[in-house]
Protein backbone atom coordinates (compact mmCIF):
# COMPACT_ATOMS: atom_id res chain seq x y z
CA UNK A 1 0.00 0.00 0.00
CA UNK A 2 1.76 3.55 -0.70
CA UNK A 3 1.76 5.90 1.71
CA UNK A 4 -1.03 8.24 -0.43
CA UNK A 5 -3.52 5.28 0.11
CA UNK A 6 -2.40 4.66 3.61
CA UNK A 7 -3.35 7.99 4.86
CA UNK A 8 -6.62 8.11 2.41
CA UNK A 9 -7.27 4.69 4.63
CA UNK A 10 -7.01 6.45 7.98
CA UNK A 11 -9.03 9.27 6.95
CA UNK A 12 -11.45 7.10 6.15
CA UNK A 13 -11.55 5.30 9.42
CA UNK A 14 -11.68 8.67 11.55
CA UNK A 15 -15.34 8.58 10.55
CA UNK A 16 -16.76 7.89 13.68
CA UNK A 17 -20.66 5.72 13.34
CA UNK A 18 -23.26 8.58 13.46
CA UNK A 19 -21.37 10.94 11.33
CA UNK A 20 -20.38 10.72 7.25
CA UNK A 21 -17.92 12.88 4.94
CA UNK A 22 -17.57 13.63 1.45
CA UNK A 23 -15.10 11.91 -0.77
CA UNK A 24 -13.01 15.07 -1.24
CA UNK A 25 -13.56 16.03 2.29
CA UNK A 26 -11.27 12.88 3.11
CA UNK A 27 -8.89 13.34 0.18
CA UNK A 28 -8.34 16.92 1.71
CA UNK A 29 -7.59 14.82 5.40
CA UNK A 30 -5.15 12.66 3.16
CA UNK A 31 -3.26 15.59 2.13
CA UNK A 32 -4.99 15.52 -1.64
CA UNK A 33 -6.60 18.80 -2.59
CA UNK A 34 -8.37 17.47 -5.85
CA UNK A 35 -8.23 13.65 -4.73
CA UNK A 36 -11.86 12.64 -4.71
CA UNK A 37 -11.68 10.25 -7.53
CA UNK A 38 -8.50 8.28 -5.78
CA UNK A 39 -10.70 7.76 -2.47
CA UNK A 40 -13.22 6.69 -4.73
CA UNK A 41 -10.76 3.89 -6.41
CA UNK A 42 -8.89 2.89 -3.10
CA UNK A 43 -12.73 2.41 -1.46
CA UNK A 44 -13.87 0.72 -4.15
CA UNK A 45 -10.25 -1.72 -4.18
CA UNK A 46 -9.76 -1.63 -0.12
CA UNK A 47 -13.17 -0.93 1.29
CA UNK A 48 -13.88 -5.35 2.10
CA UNK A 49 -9.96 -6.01 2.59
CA UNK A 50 -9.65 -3.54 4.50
CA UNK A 51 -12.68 -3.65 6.71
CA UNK A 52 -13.27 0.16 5.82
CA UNK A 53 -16.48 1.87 7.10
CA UNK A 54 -17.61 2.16 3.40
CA UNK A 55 -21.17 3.92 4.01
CA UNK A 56 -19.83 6.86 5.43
CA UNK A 57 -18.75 8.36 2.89
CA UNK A 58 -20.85 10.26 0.29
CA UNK A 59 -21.23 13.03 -2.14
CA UNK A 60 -20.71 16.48 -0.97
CA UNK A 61 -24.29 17.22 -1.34
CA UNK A 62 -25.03 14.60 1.35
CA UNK A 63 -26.10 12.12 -1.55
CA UNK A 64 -25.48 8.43 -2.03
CA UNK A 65 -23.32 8.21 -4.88
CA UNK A 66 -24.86 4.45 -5.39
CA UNK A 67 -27.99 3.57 -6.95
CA UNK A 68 -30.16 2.04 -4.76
CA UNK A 69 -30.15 -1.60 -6.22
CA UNK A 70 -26.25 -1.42 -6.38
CA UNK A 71 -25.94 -0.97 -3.21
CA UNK A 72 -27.30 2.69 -2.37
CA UNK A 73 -30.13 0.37 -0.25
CA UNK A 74 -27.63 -1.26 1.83
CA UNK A 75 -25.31 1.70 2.45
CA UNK A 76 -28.22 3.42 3.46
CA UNK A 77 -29.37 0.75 5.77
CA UNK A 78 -26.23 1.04 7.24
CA UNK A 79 -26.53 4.55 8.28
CA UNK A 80 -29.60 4.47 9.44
CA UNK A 81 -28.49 1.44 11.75
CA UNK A 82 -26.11 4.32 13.24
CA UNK A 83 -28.19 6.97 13.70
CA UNK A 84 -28.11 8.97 10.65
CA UNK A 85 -30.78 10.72 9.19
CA UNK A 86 -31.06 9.42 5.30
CA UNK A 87 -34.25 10.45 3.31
CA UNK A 88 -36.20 8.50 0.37
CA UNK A 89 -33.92 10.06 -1.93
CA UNK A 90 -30.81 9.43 -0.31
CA UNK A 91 -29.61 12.08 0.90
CA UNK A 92 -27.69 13.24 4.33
CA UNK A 93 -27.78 16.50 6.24
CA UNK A 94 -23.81 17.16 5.92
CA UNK A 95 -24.71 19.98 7.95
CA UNK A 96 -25.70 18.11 10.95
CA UNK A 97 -23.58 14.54 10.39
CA UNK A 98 -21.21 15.93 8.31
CA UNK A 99 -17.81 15.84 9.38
CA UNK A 100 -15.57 18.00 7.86
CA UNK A 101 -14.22 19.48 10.55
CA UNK A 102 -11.96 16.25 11.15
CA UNK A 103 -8.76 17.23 11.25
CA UNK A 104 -5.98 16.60 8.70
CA UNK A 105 -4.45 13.37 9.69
């Protein structure tokens, strides 16, 4: 693992259950200004292997990026099993379960 996806890793798994963040809010954590799309990949590669909490992370909107019978329902499940507010469309309040105000790790 380089040291790019380590820290996108541990970014990831300062998302505490009850609270979500945006892809590029964690690439910003990892020290990746415009690194959305690489959380997106290393998720997408790490998120089983790695026991990653997957479901936190969203859009920056507060949207599910996945469609409902690709897994949207399940990540959505998920969040609701912690305590998070997700409506019919799928969307979060980033406002209150947002958490962007992690600091850089």
């Amino acid at each position: 693992m380089t040291e790019v996806t380590k820290r996108i890793v541990e970014a990831i798994r300062a998302v505490k259950p009850g609270a979500v963040s945006a892809y590029g809010d964690i690439a910003r954590r990892a020290g990746l200004p415009n690194g959305a799309r690489q959380v997106v990949r290393a998720l997408h590669t790490l998120a089983e292997k790695e026991k990653l909490p997957w479901h936190r992370i969203v859009r920056k909107d507060g949207s599910i990026a996945l469609p409902p019978d690709q897994g949207g329902d399940l990540q959505a499940a998920l969040l609701r099993a912690e305590g998070v507010a997700v409506s019919k469309a799928g969307k979060i309040n980033m406002a209150k379960y947002g958490s962007a105000r992690v600091p850089k790790t």
